[in-house]
PDB file of N, CA and C in Angstrom:
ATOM      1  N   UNK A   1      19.185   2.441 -24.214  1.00  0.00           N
ATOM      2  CA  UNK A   1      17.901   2.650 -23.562  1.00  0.00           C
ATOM      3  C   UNK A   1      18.050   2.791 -22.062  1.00  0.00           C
ATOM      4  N   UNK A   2      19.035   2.720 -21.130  1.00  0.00           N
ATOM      5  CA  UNK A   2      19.504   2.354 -20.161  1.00  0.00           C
ATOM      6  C   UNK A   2      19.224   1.200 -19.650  1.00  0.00           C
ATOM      7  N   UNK A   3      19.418   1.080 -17.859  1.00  0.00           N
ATOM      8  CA  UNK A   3      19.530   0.455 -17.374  1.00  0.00           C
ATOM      9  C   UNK A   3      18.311   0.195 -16.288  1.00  0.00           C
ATOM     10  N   UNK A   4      17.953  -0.747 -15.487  1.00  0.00           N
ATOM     11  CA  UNK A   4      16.729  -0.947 -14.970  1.00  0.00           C
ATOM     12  C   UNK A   4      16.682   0.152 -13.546  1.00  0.00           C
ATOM     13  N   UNK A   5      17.630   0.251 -13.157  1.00  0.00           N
ATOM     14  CA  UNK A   5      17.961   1.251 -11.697  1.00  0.00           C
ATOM     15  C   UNK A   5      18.925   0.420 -10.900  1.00  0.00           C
ATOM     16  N   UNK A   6      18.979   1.201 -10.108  1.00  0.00           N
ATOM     17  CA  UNK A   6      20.244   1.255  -9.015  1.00  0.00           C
ATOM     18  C   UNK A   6      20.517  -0.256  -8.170  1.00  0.00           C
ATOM     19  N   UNK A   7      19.399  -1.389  -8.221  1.00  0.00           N
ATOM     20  CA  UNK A   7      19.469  -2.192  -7.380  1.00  0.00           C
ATOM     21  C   UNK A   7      19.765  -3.176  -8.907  1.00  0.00           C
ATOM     22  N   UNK A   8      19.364  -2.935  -9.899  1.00  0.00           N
ATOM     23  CA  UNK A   8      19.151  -4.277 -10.955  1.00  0.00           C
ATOM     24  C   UNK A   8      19.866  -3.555 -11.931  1.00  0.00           C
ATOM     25  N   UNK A   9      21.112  -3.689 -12.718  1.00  0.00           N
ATOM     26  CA  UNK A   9      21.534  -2.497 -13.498  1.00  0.00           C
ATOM     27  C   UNK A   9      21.339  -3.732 -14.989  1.00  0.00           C
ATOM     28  N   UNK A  10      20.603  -4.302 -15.259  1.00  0.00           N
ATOM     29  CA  UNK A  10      20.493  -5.360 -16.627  1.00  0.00           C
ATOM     30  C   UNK A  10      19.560  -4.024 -17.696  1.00  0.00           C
ATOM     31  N   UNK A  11      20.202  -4.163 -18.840  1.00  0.00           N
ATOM     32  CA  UNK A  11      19.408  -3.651 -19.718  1.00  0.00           C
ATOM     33  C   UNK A  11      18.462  -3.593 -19.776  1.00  0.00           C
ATOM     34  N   UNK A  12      17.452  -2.385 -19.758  1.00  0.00           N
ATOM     35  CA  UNK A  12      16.457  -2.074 -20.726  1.00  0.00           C
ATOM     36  C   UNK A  12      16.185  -2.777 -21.564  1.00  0.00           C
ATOM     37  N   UNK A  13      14.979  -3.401 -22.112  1.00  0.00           N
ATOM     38  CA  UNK A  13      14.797  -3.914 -23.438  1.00  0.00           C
ATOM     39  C   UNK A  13      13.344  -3.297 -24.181  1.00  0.00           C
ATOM     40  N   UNK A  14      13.248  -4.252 -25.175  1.00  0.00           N
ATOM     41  CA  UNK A  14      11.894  -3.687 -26.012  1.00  0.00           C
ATOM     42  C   UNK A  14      10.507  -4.657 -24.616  1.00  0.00           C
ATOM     43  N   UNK A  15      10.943  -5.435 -24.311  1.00  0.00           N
ATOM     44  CA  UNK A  15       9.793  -6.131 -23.214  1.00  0.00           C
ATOM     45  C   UNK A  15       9.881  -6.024 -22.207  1.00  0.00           C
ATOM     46  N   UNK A  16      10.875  -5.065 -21.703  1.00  0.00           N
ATOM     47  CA  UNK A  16      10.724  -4.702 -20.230  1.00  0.00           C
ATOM     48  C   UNK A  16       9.801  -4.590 -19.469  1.00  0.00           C
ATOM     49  N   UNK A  17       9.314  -4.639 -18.814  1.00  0.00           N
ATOM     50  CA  UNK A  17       8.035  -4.602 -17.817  1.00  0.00           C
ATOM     51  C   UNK A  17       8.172  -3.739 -16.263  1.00  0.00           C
ATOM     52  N   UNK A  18       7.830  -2.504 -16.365  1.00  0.00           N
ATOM     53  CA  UNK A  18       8.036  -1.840 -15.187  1.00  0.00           C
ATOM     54  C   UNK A  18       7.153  -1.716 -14.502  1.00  0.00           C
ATOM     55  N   UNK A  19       6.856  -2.213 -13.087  1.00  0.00           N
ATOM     56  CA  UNK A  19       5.564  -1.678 -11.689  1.00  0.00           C
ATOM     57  C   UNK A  19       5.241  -0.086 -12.059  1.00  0.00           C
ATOM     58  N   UNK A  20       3.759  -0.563 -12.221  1.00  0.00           N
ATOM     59  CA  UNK A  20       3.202   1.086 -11.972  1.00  0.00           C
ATOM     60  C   UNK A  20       2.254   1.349 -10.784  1.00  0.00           C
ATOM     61  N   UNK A  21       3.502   1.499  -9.627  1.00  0.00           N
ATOM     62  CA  UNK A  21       2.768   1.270  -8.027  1.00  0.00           C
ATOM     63  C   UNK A  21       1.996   2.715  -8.239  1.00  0.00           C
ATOM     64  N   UNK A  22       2.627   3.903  -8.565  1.00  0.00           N
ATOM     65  CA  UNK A  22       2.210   5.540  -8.604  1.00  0.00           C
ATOM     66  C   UNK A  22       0.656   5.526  -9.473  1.00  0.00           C
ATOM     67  N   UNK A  23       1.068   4.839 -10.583  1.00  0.00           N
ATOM     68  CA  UNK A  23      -0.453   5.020 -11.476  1.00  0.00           C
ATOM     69  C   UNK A  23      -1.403   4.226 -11.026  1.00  0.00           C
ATOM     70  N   UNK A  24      -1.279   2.862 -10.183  1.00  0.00           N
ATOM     71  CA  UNK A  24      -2.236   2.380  -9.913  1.00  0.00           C
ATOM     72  C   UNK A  24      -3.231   3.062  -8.666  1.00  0.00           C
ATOM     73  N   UNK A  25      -2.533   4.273  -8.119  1.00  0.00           N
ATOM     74  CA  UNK A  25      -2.903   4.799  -7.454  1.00  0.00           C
ATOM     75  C   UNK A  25      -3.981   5.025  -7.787  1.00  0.00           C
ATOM     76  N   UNK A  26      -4.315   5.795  -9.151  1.00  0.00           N
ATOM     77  CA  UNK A  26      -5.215   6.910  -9.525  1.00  0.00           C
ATOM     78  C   UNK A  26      -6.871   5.481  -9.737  1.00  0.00           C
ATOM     79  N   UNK A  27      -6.461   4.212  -9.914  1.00  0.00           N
ATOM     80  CA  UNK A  27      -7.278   3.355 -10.096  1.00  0.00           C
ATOM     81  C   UNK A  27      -7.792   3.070  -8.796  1.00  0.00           C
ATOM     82  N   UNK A  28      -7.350   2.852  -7.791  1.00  0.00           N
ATOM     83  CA  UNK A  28      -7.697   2.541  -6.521  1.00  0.00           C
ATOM     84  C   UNK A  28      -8.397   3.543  -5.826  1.00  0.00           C
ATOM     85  N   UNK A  29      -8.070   5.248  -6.006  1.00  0.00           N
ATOM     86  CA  UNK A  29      -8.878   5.894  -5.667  1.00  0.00           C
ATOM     87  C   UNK A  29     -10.218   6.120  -5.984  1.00  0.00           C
ATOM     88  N   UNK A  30     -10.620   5.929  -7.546  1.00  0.00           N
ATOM     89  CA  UNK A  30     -11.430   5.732  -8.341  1.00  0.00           C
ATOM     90  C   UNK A  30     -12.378   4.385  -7.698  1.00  0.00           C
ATOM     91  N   UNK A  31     -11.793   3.575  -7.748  1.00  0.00           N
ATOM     92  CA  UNK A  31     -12.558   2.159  -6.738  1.00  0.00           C
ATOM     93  C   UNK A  31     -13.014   2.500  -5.603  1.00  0.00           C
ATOM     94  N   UNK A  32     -12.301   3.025  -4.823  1.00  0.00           N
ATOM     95  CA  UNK A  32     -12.332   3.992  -3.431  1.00  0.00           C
ATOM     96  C   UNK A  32     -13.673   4.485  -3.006  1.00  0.00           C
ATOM     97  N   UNK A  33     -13.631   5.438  -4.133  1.00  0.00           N
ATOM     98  CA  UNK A  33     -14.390   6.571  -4.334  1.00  0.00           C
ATOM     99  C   UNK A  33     -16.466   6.101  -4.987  1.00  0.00           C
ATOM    100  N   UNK A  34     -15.868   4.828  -5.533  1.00  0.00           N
ATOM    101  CA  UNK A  34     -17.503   4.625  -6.556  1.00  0.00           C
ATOM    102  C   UNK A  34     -17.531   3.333  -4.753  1.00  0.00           C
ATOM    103  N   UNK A  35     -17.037   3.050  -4.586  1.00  0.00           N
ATOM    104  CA  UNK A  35     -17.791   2.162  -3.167  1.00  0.00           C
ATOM    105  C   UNK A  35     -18.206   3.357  -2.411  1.00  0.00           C
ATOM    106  N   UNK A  36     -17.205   4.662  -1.892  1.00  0.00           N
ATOM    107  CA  UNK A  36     -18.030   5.354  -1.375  1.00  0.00           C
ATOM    108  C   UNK A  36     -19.559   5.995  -1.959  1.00  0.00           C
ATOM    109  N   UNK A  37     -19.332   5.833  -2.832  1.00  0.00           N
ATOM    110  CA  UNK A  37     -20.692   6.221  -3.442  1.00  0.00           C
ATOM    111  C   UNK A  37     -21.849   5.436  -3.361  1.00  0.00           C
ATOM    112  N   UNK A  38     -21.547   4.082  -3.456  1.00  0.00           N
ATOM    113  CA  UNK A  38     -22.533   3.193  -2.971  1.00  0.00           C
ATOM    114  C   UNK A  38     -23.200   2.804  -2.237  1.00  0.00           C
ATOM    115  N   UNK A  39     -22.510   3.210  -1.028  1.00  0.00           N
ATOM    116  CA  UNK A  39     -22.647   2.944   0.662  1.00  0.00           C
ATOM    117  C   UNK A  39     -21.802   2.092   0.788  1.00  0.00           C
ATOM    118  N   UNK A  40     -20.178   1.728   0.433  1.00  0.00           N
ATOM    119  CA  UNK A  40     -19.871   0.706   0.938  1.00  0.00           C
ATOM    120  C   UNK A  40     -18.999   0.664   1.746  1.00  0.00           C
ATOM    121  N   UNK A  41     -18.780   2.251   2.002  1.00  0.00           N
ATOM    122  CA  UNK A  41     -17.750   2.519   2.888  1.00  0.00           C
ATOM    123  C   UNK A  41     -17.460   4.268   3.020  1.00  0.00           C
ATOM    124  N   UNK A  42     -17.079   4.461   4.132  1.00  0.00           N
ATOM    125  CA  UNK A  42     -16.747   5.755   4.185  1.00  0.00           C
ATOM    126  C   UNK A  42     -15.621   6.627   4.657  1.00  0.00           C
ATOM    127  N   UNK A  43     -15.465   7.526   3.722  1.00  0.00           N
ATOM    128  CA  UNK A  43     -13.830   8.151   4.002  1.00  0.00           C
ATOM    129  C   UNK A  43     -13.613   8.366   5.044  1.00  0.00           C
ATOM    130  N   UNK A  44     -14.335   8.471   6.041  1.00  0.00           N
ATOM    131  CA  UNK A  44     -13.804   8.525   7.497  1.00  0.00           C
ATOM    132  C   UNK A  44     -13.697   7.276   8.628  1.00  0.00           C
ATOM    133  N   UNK A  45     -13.869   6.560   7.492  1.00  0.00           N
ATOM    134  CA  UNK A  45     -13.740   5.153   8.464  1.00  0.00           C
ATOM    135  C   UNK A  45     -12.530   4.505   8.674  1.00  0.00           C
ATOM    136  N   UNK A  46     -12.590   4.018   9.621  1.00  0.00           N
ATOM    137  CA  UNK A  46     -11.176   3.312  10.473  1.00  0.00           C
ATOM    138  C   UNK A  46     -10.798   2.187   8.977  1.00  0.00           C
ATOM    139  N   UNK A  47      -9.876   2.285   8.584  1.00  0.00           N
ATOM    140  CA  UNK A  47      -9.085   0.784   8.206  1.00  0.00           C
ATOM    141  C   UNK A  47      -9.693  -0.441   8.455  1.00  0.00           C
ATOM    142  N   UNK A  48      -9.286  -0.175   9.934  1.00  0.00           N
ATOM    143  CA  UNK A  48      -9.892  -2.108  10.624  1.00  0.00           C
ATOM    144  C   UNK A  48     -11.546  -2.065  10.580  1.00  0.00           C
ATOM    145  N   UNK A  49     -12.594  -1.126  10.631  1.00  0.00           N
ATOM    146  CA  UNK A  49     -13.225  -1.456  10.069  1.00  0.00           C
ATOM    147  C   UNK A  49     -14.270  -2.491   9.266  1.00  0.00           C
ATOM    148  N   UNK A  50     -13.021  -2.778   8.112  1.00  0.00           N
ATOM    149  CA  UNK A  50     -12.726  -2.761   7.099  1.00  0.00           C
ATOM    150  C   UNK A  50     -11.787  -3.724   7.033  1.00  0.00           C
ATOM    151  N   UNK A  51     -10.697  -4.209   7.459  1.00  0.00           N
ATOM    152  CA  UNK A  51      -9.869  -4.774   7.330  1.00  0.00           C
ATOM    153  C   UNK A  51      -9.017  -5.033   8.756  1.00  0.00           C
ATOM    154  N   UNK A  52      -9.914  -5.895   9.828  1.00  0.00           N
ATOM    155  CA  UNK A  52     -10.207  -5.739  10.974  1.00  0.00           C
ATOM    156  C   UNK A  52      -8.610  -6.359  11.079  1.00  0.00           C
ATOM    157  N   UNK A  53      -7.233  -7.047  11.013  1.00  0.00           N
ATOM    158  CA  UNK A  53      -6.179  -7.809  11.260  1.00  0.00           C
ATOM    159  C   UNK A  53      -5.206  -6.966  10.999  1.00  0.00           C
ATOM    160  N   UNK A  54      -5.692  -5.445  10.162  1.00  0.00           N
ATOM    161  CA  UNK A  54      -4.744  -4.610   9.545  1.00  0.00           C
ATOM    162  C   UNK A  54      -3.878  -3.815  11.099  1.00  0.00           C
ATOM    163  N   UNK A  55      -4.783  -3.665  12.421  1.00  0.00           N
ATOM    164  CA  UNK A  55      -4.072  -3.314  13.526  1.00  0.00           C
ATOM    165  C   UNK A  55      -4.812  -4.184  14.550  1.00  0.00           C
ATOM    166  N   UNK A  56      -3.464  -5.467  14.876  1.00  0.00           N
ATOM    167  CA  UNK A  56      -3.557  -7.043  15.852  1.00  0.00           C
ATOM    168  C   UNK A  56      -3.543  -6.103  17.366  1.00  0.00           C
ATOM    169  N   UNK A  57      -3.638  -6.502  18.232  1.00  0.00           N
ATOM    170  CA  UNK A  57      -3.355  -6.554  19.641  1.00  0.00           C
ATOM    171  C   UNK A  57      -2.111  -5.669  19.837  1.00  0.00           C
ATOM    172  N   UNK A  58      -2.291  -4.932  20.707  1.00  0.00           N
ATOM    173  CA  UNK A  58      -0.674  -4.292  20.993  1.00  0.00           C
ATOM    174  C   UNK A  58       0.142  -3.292  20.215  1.00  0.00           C
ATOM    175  N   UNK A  59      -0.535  -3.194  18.844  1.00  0.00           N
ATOM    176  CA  UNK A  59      -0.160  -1.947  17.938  1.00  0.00           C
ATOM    177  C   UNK A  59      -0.650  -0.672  18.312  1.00  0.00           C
ATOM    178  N   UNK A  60      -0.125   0.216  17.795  1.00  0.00           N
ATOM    179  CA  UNK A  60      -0.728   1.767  18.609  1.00  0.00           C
ATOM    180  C   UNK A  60      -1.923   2.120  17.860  1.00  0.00           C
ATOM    181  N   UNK A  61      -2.803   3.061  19.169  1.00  0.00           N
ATOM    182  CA  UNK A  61      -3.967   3.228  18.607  1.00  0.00           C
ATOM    183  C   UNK A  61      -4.227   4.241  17.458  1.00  0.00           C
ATOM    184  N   UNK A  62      -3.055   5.086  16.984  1.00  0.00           N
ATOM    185  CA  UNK A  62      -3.048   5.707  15.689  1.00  0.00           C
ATOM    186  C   UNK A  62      -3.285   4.914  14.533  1.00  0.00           C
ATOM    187  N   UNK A  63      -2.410   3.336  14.556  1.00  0.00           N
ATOM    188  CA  UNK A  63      -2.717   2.189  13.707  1.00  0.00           C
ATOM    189  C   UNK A  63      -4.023   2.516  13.314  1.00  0.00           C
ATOM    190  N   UNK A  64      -4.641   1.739  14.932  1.00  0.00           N
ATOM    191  CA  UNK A  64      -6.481   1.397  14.671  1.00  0.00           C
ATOM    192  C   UNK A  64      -7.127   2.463  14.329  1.00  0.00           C
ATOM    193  N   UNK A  65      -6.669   3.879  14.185  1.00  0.00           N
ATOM    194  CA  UNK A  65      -7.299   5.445  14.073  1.00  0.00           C
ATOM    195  C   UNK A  65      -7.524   5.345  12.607  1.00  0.00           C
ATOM    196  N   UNK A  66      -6.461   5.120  11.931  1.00  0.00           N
ATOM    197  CA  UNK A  66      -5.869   5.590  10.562  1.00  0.00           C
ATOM    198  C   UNK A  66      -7.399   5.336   9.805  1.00  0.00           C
ATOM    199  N   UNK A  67      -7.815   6.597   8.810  1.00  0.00           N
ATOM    200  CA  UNK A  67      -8.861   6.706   7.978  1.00  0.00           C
ATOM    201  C   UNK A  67      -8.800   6.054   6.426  1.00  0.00           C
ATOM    202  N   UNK A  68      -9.511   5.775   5.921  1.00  0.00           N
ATOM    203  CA  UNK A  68      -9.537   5.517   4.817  1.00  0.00           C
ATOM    204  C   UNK A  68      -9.466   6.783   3.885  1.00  0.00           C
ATOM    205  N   UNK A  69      -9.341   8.038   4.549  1.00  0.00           N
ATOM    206  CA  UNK A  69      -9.144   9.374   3.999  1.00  0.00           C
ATOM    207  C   UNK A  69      -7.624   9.352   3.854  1.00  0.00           C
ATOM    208  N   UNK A  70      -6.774   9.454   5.239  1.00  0.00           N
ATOM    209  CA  UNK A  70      -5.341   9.136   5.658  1.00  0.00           C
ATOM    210  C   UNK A  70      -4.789   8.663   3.971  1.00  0.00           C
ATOM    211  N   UNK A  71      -5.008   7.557   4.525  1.00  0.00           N
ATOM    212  CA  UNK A  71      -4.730   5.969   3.609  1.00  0.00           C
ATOM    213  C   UNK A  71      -4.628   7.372   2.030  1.00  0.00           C
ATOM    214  N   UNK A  72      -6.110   7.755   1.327  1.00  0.00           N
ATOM    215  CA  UNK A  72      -5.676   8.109   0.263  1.00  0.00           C
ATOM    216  C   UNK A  72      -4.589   9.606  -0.105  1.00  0.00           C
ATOM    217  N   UNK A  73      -5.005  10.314   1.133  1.00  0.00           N
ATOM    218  CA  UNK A  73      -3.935  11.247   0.863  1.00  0.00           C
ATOM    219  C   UNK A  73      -2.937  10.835   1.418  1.00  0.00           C
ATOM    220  N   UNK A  74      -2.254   9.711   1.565  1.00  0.00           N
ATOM    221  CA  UNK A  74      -0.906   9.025   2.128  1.00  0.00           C
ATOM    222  C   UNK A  74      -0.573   9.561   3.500  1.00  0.00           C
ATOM    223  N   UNK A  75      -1.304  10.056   4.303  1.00  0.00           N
ATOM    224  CA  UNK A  75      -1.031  10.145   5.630  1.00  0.00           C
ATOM    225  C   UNK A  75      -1.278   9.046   6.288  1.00  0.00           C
ATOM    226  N   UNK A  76       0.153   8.227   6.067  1.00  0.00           N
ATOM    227  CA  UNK A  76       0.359   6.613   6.635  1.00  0.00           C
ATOM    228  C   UNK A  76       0.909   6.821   7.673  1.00  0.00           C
ATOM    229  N   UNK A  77       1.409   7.860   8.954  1.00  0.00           N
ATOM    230  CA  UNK A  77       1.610   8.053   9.857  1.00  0.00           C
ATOM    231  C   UNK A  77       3.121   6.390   9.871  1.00  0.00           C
ATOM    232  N   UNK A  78       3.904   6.620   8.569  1.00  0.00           N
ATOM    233  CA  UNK A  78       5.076   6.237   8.897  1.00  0.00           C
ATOM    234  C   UNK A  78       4.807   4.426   8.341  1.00  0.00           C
ATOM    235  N   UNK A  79       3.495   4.222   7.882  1.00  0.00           N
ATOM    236  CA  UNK A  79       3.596   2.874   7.278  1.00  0.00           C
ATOM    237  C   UNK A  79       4.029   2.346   6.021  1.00  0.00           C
ATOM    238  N   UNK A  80       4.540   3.917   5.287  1.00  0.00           N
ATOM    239  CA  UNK A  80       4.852   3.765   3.733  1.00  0.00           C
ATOM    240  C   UNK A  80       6.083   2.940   4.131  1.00  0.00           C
ATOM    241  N   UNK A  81       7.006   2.363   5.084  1.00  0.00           N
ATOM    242  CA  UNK A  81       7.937   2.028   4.946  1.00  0.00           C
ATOM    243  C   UNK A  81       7.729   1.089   5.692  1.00  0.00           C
ATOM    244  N   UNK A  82       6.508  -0.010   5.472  1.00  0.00           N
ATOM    245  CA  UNK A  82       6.174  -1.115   6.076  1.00  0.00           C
ATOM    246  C   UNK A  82       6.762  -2.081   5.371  1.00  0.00           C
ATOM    247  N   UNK A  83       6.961  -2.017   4.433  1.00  0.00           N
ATOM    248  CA  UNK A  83       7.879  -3.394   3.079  1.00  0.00           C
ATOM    249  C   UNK A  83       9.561  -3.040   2.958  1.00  0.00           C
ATOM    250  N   UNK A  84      10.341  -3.727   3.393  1.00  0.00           N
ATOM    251  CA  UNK A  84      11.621  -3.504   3.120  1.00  0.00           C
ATOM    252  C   UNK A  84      11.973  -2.441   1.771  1.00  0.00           C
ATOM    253  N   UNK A  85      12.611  -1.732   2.241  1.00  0.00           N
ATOM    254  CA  UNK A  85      13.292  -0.598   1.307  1.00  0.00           C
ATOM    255  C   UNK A  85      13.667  -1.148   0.051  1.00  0.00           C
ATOM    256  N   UNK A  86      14.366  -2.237   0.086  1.00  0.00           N
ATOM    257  CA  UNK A  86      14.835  -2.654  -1.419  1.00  0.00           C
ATOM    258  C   UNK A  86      13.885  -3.996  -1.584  1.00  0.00           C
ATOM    259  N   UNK A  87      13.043  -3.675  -1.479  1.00  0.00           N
ATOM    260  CA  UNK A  87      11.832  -4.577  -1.794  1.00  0.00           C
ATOM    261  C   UNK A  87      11.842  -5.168  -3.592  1.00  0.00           C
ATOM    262  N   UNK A  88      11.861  -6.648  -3.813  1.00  0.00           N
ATOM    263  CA  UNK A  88      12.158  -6.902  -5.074  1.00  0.00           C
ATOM    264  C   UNK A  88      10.996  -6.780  -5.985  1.00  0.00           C
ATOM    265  N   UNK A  89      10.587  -6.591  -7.417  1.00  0.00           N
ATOM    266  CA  UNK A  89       9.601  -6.718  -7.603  1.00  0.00           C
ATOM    267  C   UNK A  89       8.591  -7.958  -7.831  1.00  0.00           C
ATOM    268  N   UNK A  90       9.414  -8.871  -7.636  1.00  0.00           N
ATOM    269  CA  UNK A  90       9.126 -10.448  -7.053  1.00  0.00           C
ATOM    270  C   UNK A  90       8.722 -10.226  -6.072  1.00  0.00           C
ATOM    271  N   UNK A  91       9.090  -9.255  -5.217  1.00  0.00           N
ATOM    272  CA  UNK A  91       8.869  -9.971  -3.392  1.00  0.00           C
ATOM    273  C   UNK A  91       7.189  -8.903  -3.688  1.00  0.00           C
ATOM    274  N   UNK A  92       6.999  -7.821  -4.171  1.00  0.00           N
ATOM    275  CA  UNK A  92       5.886  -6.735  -4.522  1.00  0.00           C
ATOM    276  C   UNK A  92       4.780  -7.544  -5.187  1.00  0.00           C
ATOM    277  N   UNK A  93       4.920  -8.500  -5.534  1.00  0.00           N
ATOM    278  CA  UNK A  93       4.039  -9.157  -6.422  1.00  0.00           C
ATOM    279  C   UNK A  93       3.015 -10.200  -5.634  1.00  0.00           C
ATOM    280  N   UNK A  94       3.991 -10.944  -4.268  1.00  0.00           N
ATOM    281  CA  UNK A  94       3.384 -11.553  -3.591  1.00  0.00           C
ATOM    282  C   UNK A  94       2.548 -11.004  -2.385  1.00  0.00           C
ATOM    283  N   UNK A  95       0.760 -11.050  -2.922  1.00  0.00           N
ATOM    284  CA  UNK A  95      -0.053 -10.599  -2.124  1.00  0.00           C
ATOM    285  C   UNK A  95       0.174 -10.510  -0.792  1.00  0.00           C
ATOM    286  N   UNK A  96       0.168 -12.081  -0.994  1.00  0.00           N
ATOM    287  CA  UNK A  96       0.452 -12.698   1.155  1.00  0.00           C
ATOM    288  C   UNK A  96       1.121 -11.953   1.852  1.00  0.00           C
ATOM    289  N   UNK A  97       2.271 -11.633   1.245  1.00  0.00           N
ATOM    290  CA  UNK A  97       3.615 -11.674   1.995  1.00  0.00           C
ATOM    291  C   UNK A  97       3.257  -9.800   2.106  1.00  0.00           C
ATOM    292  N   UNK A  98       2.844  -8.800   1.326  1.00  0.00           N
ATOM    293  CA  UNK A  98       2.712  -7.591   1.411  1.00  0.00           C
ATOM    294  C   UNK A  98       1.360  -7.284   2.538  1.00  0.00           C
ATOM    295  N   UNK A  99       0.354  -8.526   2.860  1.00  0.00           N
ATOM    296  CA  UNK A  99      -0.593  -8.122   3.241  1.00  0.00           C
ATOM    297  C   UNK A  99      -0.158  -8.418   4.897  1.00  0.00           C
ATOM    298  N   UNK A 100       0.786  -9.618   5.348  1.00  0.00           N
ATOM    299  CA  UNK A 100       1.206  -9.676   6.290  1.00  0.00           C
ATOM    300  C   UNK A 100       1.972  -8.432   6.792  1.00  0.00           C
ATOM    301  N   UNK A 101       2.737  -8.101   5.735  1.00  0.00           N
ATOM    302  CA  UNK A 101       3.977  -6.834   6.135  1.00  0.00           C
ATOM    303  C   UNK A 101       3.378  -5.688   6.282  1.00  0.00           C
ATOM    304  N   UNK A 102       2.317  -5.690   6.208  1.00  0.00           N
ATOM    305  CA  UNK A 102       1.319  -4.040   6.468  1.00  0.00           C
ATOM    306  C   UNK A 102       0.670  -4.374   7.488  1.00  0.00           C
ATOM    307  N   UNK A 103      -0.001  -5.820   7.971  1.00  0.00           N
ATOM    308  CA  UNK A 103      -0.429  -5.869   9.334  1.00  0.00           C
ATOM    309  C   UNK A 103       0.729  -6.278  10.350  1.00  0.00           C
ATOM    310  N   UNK A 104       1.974  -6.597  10.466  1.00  0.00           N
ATOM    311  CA  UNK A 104       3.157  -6.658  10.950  1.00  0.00           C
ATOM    312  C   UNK A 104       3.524  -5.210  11.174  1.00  0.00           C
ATOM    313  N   UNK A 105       3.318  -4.083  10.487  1.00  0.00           N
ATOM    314  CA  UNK A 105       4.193  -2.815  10.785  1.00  0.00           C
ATOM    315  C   UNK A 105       3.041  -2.184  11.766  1.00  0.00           C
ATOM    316  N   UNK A 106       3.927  -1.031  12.500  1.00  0.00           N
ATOM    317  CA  UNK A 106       2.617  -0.079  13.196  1.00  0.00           C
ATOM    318  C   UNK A 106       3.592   1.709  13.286  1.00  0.00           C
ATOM    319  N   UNK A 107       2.659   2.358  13.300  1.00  0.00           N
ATOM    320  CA  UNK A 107       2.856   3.433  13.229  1.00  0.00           C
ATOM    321  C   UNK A 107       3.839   4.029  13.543  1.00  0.00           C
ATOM    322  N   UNK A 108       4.454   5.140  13.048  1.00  0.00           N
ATOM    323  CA  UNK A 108       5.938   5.769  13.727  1.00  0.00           C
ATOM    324  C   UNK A 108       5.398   6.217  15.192  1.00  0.00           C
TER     325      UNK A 108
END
């Protein structure tokens, strides 16, 4: 059945459990999308906003720019690589620690 990938090479099994970071996409836009519909927010709105800690003091003002449009067509202006590259799926799991590491990073 192979192997898990390049960082974890342990068998495949019948209970394997793989992150579906890509598909949860299509759920979050969907969420996205019925708040915009509600009034609860709008695709052209700033992040902080919204999630006012997401750009602290001293980060660039592209940070504080970034749209909630951006955000869904992935124009992260360089934040997709706010979580360590070989990020575990242990370390992916912990809210805290991902929500710090996205207000810790700032724009390329």
């Amino acid at each position: 059945a192979g192997r898990l990938g390049a960082v974890d090479d342990r068998a495949v099994q019948s209970g394997t459990l793989f992150p579906l970071l890509d598909v949860s996409q299509v759920l979050v836009a969907a969420c996205v999308h019925a708040a915009v519909g509600r009034g609860k927010l709008g695709l052209d709105d700033a992040i902080v906003h919204h999630w006012p800690s997401f750009a602290g003091p001293g980060q660039s003002a592209r940070k504080r720019a970034l749209t909630v449009r951006e955000v869904l067509r992935h124009r992260l202006a360089g934040l997709e690589h706010a979580l360590p590259p070989r990020a575990s799926f242990t370390a992916l799991r912990d809210w805290h620690a991902c929500v710090a590491a996205m207000e810790a990073a700032d724009c390329d």
